[in-house]
Protein backbone atom coordinates (compact mmCIF):
# COMPACT_ATOMS: atom_id res chain seq x y z
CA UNK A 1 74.65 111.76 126.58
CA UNK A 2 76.26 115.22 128.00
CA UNK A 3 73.95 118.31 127.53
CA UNK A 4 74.77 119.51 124.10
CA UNK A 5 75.89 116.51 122.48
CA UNK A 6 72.53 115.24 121.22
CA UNK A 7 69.16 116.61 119.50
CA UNK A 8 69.56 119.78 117.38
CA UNK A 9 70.71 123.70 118.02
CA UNK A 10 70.16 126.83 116.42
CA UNK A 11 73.10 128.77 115.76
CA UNK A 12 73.59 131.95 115.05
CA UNK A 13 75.76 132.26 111.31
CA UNK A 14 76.18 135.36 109.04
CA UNK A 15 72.84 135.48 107.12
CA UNK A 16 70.97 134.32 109.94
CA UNK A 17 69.95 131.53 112.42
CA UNK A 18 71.11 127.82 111.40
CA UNK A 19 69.59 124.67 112.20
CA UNK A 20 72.82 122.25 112.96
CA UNK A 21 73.68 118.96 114.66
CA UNK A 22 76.49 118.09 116.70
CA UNK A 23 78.81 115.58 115.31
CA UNK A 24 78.21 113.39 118.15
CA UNK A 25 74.66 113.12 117.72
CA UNK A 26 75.42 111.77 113.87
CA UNK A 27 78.19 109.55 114.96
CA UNK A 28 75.53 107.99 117.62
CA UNK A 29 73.12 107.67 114.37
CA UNK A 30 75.40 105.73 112.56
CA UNK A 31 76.74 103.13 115.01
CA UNK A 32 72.93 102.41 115.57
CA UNK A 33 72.38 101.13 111.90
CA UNK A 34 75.29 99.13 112.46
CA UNK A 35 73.95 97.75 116.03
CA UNK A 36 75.72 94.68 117.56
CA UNK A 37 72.33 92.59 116.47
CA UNK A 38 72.37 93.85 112.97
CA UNK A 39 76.38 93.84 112.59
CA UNK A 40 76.01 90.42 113.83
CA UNK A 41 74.70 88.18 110.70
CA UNK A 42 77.34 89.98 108.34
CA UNK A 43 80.72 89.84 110.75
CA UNK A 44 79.71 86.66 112.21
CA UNK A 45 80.64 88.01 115.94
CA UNK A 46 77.79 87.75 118.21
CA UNK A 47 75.98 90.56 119.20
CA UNK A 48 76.51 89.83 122.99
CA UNK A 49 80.37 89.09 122.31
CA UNK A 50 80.51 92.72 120.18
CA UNK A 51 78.76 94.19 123.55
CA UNK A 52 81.21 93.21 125.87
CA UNK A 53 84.30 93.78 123.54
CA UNK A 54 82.99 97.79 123.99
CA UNK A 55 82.29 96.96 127.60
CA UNK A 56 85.88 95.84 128.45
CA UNK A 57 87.07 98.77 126.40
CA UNK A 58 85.90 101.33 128.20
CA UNK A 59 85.97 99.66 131.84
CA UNK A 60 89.94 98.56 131.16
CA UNK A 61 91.16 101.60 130.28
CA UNK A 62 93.41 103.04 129.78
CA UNK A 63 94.02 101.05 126.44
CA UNK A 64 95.94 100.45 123.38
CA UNK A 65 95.65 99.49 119.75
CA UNK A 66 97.71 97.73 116.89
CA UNK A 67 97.22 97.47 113.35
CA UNK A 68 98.84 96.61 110.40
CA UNK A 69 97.97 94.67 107.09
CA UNK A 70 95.67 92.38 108.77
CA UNK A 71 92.99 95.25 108.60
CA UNK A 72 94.84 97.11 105.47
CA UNK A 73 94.86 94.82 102.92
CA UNK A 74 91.08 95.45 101.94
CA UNK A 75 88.75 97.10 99.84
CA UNK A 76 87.43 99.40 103.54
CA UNK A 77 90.91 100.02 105.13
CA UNK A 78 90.32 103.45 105.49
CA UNK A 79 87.46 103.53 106.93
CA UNK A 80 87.85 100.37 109.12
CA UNK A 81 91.34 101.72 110.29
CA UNK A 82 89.32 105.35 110.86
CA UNK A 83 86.28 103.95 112.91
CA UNK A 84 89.19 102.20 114.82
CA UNK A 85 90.76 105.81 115.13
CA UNK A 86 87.58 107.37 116.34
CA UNK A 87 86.97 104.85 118.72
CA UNK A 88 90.02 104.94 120.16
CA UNK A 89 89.84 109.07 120.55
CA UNK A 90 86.48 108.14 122.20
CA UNK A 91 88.22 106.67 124.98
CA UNK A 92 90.35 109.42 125.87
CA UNK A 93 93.79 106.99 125.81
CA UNK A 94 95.68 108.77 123.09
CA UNK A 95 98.88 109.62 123.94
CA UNK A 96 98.42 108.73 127.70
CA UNK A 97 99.91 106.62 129.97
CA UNK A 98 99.04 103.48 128.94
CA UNK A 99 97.65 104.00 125.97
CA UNK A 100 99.29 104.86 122.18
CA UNK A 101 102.20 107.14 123.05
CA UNK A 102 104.32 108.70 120.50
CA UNK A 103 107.95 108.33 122.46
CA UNK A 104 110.33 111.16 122.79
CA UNK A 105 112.73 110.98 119.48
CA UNK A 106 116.22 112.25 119.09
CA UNK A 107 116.45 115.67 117.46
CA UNK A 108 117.77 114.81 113.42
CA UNK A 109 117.70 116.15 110.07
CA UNK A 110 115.89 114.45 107.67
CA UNK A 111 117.51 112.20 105.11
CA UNK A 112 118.43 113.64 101.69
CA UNK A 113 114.83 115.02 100.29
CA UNK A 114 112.22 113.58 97.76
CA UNK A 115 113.25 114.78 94.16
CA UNK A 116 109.22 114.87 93.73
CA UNK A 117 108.16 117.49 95.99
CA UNK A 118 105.47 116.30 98.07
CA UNK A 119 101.99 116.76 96.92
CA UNK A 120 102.70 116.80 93.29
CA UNK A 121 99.39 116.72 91.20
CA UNK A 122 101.84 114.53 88.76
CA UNK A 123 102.43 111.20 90.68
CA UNK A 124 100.52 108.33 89.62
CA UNK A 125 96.99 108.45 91.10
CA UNK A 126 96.67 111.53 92.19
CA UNK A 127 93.73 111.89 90.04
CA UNK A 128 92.43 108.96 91.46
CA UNK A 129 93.12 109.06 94.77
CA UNK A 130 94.10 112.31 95.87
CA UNK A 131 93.86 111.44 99.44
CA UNK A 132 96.06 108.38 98.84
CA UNK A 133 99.70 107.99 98.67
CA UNK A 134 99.62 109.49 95.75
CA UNK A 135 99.39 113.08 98.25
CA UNK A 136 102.75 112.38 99.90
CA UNK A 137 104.60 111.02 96.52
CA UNK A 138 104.05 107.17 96.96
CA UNK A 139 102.40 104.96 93.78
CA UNK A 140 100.67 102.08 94.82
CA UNK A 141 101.21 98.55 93.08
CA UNK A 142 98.28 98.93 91.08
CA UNK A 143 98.38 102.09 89.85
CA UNK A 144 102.34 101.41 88.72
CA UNK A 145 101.10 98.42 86.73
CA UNK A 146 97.69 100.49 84.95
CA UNK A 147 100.14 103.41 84.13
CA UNK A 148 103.50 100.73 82.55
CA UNK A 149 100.84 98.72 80.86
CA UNK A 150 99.27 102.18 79.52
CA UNK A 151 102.72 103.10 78.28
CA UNK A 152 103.54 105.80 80.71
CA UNK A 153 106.57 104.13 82.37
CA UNK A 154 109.58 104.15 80.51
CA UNK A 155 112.39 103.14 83.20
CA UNK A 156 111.89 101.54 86.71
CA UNK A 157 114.31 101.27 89.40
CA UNK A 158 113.99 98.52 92.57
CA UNK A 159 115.47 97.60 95.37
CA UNK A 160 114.45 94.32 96.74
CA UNK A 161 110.80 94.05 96.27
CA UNK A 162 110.09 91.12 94.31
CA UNK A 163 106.96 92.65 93.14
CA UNK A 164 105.53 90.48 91.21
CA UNK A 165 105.43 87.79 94.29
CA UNK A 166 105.04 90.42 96.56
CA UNK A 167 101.62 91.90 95.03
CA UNK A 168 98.43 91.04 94.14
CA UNK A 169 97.70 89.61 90.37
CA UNK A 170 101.17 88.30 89.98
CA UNK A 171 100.67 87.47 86.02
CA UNK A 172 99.39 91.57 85.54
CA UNK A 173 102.13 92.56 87.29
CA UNK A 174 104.84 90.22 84.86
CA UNK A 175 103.19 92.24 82.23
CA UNK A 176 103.83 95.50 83.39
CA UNK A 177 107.08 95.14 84.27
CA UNK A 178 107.74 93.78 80.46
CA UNK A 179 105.90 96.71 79.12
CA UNK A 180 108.72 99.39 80.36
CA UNK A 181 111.06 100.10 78.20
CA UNK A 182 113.98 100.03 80.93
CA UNK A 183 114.00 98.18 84.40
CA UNK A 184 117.03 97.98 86.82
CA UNK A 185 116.35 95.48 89.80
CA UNK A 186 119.07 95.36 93.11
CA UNK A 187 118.78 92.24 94.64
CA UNK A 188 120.96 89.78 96.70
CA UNK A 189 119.69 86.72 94.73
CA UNK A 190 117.52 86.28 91.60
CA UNK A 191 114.28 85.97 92.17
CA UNK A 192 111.11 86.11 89.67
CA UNK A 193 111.31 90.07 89.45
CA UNK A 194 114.76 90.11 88.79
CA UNK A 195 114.49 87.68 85.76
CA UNK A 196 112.13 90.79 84.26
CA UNK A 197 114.58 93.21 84.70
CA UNK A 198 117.00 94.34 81.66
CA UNK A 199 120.03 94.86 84.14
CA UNK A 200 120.44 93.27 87.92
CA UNK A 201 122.88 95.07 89.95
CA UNK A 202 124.34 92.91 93.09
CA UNK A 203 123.76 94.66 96.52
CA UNK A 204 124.96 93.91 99.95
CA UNK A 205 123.30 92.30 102.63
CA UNK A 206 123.02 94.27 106.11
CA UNK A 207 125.85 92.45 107.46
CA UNK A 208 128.56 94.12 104.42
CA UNK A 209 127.20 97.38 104.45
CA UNK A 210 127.05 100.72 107.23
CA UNK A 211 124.21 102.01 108.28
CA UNK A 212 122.63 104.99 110.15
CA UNK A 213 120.07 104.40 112.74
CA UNK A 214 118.63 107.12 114.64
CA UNK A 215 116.20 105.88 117.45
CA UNK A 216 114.47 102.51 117.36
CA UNK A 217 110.56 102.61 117.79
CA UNK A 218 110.00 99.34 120.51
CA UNK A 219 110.33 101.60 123.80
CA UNK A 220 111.63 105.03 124.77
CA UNK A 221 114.83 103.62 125.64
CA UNK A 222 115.43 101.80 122.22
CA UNK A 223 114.30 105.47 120.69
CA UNK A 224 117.09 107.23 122.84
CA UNK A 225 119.92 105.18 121.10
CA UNK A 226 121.87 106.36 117.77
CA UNK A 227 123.79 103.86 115.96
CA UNK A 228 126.03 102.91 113.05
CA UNK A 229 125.56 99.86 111.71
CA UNK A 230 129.32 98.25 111.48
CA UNK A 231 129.78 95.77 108.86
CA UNK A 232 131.18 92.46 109.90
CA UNK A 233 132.48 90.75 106.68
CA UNK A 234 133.49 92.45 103.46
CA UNK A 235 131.14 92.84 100.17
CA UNK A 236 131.19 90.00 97.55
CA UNK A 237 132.28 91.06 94.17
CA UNK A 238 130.91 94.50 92.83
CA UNK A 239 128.25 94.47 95.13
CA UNK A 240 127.39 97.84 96.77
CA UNK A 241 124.93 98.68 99.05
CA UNK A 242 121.42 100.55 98.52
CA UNK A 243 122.39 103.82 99.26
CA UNK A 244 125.58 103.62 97.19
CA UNK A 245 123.52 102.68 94.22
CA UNK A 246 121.09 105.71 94.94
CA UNK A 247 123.78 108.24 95.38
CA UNK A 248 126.09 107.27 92.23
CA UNK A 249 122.82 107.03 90.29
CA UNK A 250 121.59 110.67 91.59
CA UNK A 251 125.11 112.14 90.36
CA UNK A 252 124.66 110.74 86.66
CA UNK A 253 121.37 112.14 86.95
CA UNK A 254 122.56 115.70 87.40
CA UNK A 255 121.23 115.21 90.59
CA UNK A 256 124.07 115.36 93.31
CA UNK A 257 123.67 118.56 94.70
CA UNK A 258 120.25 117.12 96.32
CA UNK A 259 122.46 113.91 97.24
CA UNK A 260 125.67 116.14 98.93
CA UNK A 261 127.55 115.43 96.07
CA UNK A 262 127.39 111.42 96.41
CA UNK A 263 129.33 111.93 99.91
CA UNK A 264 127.11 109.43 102.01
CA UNK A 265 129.13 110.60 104.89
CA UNK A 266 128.33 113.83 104.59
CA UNK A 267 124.40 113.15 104.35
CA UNK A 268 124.80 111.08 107.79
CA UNK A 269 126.54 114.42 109.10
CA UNK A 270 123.61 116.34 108.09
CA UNK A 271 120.99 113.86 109.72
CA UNK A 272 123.22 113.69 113.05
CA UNK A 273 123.87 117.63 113.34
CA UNK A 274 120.80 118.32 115.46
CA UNK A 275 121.34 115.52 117.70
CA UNK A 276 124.82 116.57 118.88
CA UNK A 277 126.76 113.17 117.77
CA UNK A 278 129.29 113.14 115.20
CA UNK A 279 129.91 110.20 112.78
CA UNK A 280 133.24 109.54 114.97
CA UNK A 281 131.85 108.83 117.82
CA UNK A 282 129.50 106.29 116.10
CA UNK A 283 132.41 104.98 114.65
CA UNK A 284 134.23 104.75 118.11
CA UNK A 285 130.93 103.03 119.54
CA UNK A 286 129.75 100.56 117.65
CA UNK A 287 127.22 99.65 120.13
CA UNK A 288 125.82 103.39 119.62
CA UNK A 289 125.11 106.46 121.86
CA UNK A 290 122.15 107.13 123.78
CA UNK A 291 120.79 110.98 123.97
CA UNK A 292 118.54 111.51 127.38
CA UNK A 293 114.85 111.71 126.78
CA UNK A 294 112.18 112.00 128.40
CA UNK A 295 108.31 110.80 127.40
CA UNK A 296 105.92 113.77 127.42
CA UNK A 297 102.19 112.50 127.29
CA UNK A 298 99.28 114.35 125.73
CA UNK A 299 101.26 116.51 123.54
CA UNK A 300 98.73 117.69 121.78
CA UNK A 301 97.87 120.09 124.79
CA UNK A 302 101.65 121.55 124.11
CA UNK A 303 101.87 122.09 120.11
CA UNK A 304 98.41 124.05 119.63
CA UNK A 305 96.60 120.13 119.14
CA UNK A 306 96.79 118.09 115.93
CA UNK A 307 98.03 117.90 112.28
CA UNK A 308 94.56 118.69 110.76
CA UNK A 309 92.59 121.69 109.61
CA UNK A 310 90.70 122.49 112.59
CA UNK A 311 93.85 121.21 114.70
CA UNK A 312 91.54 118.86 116.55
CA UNK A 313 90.55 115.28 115.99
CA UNK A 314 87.69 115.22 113.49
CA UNK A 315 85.41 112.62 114.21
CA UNK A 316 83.56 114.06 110.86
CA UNK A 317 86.01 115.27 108.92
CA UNK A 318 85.72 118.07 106.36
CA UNK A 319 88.51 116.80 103.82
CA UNK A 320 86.66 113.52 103.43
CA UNK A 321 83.69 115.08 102.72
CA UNK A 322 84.92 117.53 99.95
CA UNK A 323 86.38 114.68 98.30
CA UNK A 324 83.17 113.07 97.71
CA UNK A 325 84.29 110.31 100.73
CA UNK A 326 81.89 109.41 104.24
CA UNK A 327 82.84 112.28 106.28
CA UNK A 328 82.52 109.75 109.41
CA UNK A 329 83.10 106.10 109.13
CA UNK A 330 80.99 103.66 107.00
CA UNK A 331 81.10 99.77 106.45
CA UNK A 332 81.71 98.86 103.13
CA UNK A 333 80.70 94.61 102.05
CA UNK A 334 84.29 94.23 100.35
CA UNK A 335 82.33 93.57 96.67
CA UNK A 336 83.70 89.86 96.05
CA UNK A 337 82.08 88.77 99.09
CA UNK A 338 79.37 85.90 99.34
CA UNK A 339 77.17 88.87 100.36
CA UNK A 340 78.16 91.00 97.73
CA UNK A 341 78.44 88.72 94.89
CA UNK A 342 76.04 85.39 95.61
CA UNK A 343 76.46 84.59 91.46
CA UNK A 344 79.89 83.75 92.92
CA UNK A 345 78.77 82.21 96.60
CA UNK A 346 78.00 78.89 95.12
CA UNK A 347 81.38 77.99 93.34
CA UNK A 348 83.63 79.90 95.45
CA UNK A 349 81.52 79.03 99.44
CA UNK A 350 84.60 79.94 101.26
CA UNK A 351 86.09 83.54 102.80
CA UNK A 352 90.01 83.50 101.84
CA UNK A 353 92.30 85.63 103.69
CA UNK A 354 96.02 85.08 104.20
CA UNK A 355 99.02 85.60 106.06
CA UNK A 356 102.66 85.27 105.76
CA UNK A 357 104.87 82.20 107.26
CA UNK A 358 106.57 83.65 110.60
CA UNK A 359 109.93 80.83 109.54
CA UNK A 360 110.75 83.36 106.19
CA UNK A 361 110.69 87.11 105.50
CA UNK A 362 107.76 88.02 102.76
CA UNK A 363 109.22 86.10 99.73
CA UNK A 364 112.68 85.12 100.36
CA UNK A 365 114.54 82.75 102.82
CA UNK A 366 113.16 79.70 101.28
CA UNK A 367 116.34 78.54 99.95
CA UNK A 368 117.75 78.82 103.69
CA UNK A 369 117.84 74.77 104.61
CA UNK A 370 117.72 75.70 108.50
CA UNK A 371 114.71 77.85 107.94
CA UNK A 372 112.96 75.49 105.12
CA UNK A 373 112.92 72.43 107.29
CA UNK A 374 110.67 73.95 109.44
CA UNK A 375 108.53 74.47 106.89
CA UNK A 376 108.41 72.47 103.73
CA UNK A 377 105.92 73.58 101.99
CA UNK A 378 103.07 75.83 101.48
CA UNK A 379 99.87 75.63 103.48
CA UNK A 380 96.45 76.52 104.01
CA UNK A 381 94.91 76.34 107.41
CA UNK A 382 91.29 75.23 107.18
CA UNK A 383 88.63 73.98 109.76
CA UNK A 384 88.40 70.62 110.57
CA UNK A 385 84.72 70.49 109.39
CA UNK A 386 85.19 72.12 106.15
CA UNK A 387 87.72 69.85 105.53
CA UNK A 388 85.75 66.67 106.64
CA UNK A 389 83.05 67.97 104.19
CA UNK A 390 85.86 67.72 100.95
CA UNK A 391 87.66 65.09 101.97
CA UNK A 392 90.85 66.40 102.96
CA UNK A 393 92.98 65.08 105.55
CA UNK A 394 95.54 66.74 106.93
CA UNK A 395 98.79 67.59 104.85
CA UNK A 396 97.38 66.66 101.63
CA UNK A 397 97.80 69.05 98.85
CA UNK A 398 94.75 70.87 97.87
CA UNK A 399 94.06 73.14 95.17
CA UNK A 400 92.47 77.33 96.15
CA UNK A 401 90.24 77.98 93.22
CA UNK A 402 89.45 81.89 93.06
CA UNK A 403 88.05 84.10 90.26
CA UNK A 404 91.15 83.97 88.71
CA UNK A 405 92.80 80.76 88.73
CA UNK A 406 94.28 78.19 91.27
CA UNK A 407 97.20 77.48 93.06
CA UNK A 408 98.72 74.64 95.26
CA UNK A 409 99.02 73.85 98.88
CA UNK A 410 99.58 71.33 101.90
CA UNK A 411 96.30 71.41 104.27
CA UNK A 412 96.61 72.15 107.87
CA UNK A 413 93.84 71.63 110.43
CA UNK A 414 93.34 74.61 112.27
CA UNK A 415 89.98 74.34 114.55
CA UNK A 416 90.81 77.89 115.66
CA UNK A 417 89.33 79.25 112.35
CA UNK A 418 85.71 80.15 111.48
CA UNK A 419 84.70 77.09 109.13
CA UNK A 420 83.68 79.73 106.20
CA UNK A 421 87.54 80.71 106.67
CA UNK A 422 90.55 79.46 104.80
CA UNK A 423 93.79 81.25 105.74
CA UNK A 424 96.95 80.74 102.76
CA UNK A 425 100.19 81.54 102.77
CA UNK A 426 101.86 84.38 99.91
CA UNK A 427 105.39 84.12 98.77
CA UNK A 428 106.55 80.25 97.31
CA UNK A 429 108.46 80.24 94.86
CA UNK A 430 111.98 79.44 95.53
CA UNK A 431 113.54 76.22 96.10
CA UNK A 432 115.82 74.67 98.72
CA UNK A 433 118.38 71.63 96.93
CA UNK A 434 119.98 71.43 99.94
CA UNK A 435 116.71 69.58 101.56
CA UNK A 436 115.94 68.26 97.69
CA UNK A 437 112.72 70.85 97.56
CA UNK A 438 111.68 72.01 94.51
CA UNK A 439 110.74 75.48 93.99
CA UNK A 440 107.44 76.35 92.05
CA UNK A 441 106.78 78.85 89.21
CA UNK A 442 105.38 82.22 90.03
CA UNK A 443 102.60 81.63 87.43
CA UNK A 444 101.08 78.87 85.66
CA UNK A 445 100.29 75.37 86.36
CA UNK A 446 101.77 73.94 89.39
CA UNK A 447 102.22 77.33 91.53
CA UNK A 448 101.94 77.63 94.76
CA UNK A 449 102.14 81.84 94.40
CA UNK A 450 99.10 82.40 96.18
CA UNK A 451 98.90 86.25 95.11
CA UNK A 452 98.99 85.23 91.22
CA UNK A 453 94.94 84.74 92.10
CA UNK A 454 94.58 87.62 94.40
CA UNK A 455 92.99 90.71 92.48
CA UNK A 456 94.47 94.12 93.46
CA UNK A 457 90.85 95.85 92.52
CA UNK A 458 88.83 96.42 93.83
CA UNK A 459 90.75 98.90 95.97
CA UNK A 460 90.19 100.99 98.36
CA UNK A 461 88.89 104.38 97.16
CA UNK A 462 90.63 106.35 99.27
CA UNK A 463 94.01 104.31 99.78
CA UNK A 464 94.18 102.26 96.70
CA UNK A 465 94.74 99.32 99.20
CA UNK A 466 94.22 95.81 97.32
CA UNK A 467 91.87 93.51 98.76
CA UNK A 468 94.13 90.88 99.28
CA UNK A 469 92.67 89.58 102.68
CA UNK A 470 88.76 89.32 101.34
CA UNK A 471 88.26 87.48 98.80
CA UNK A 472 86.64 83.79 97.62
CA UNK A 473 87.89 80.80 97.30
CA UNK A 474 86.88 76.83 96.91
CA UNK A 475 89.15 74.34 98.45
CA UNK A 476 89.67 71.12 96.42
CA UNK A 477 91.54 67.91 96.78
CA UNK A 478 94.79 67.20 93.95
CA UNK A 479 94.12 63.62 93.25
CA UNK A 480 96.97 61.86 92.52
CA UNK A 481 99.35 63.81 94.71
């Protein structure tokens, strides 16, 4: 380790000499109590595999990293995501050739501002969670359903989240919604949401409807291009898009001066000023425009460093700290783990996790013969030898037990898997008649709604992410299927 880095230093501070470590020297403290040997028993990765994973790290750079809810939807996501962060920073790749590079953008206003300013102390949360969403204006799914079934939500507004399928504890979240006084839901279909709602308001699908699109994240090219969505058949019936919707409702509200008067044209005028392009020439190019750009790397060095009180990246960060939170990264057992909770290891052996079916989007599509045929029904990959040890053969329909109730599913064999692993699949309910597939109810007997026994707490402490990805399961066979 570089001179300086390590041991301890006396520095010299406004009352006198102070005894201090640098934040390197702690970080190197911590990753030894979690040392590939010891980390091994409770990830299951062997030590020697964990070693070279860090070898080929630092030998390949430079590298890059992706994440999404496959390391957010648990009870540690901020501090798993963060150790990720610090890591990465570690190996000098951010925002470098190669590595994570945030591309050149074209120069736009934003989109017609938050009625809630951001920050507000009032959002749901806050108190909570004040690092969490609630700091930007954002209510998670659990918080919305403690604060409705508390009696502090009197009228709700959505647009195509089918929360109740969408979320964890499906049957908590039925409740909530029925405990507010007044719910809207804009959908294109019904769906088990929208039969909780006092009024559904038709919308248009992306094909009936324009759309502004400034830059598109895949590449620096795709981010150079500006384009307006053309619609290519008319809307059915009343149906009006999103942003229609949002900008009538704003004017009833006494709130169209925020919304440019309900002129949706005018707020795409505002958002295209800076870039130079006028809503004509979108019009007159359906295909879109392209502005020039060029990617600048290390841009840090250029704006005075980062967005964070000492403008540099805090491996030990300050703000954590004063919110009573590990100011560096610390592993967390998610607490319905077999290691956390072994009065639950011997009814509920296995780990489940779960991911959604790449033939449908979330919870819809089902309906969509072309799509369903693909894939009939719901499944649950498990290993070959923990289904051997239950009896279950391949494409039989098994039962996942949890804490809080069972649901349905077709077994598939997936060797790939560790055998203390099961993997479902959120988001059945609808049927397909055109294929003569039933659809299954959200809650209840007989569902196959695999986040109606998903908990959304424990959650994160920081985040409020739900631990939908760790939690513990039994696989059974349905006799008589």
């Amino acid at each position: 380790m570089r001179h300086g880095l390590s041991g301890s230093h006396e520095v010299q501070a406004a009352d006198g000499p102070l005894a201090c470590r640098p934040v390197f020297a702690v970080l190197a403290q911590e990753c030894a109590r979690m040392a590939p040997d010891i980390a091994e028993p409770i990830t299951g990765v062997p030590a020697a595999q964990a070693e070279a994973a860090a070898r080929t790290l630092w030998e390949s750079r430079p590298v890059a990293f992706y994440t999404w809810s496959g390391l957010e939807q648990h009870s540690n996501a901020t501090q798993a995501v963060r150790a990720i962060d610090v890591l990465y920073a570690l190996t000098g790749c951010l925002d470098a050739p190669g590595g994570n590079v945030l591309f050149a953008s074209v120069p736009a206003n934003p989109a017609a501002p938050m009625v809630a300013p951001e920050g507000d102390a009032g959002t749901i949360g806050a108190a909570d969670r004040p690092l969490g969403p609630a700091r930007f204006g954002f209510v998670t799914g659990s918080d919305l359903y403690r604060a409705a079934l508390a009696g502090q939500v009197h009228a709700l507004v959505t647009f195509g989240a089918n929360l109740v399928m969408a979320h964890g504890d499906s049957a908590r979240g039925r409740d909530a919604l029925a405990a507010i006084d007044f719910v809207v839901h804009a959908d294109l279909f019904m769906n088990p949401t929208a039969e909780l709602a006092d009024i559904v308001l038709p919308v248009t699908s992306a094909f009936e409807a324009e759309a502004l699109r400034i830059g598109f994240e895949t590449s620096q090219d795709a981010q150079s291009l500006v384009q307006l969505r053309t619609p290519v058949a008319a809307p059915r019936g009343e149906a009006r898009s999103d942003l229609q919707i949002i900008f009538a409702l704003a004017e009833r509200l006494g709130l169209g001066e925020q919304f440019f008067g309900g002129d949706i044209d005018a707020a795409f005028r505002h958002q295209l000023e800076p870039s130079g392009i006028t809503l004509e020439q979108l019009r007159d190019n359906p295909a879109g425009v392209r502005v020039p750009l060029i990617t600048g790397y290390r841009k840090y060095r250029e704006t005075g460093g980062f967005r964070a009180p000492t403008r540099k990246i805090e491996l030990y960060s300050e703000t954590l700290h004063a919110a009573g939170q590990p100011p560096l990264p610390a592993f967390a057992e998610p607490e319905t783990s077999p290691r956390s909770r072994p009065d639950l290891a011997g009814r509920f052996p296995l780990i489940l996790t779960c991911a959604k079916s790449l033939w449908f989007c979330e919870s819809q599509d089902r309906g969509i013969a072309g799509l369903r045929k693909s894939a009939p029904d719901p499944q649950v990959e498990i290993h070959p030898d923990t289904a051997l040890a239950r009896s279950i053969a391949a494409g039989e329909w098994v039962s996942i037990a949890t804490p809080t109730g069972a649901v349905r599913a077709r077994a598939k064999l997936n060797a790939n898997l560790d055998p203390s692993v099961v993997c479902g699949q959120h988001g059945w309910w609808q049927a397909c008649p055109e294929l003569g597939l039933a659809g299954y109810p959200p809650y209840g007997p007989g569902s196959a709604n695999l986040n109606l026994v998903l908990p959304q707490e424990p959650s994160d402490p920081i985040s409020g992410s739900s631990p939908l990805r760790a939690s513990v399961c039994e696989v059974t066979l349905l006799h008589g299927e």
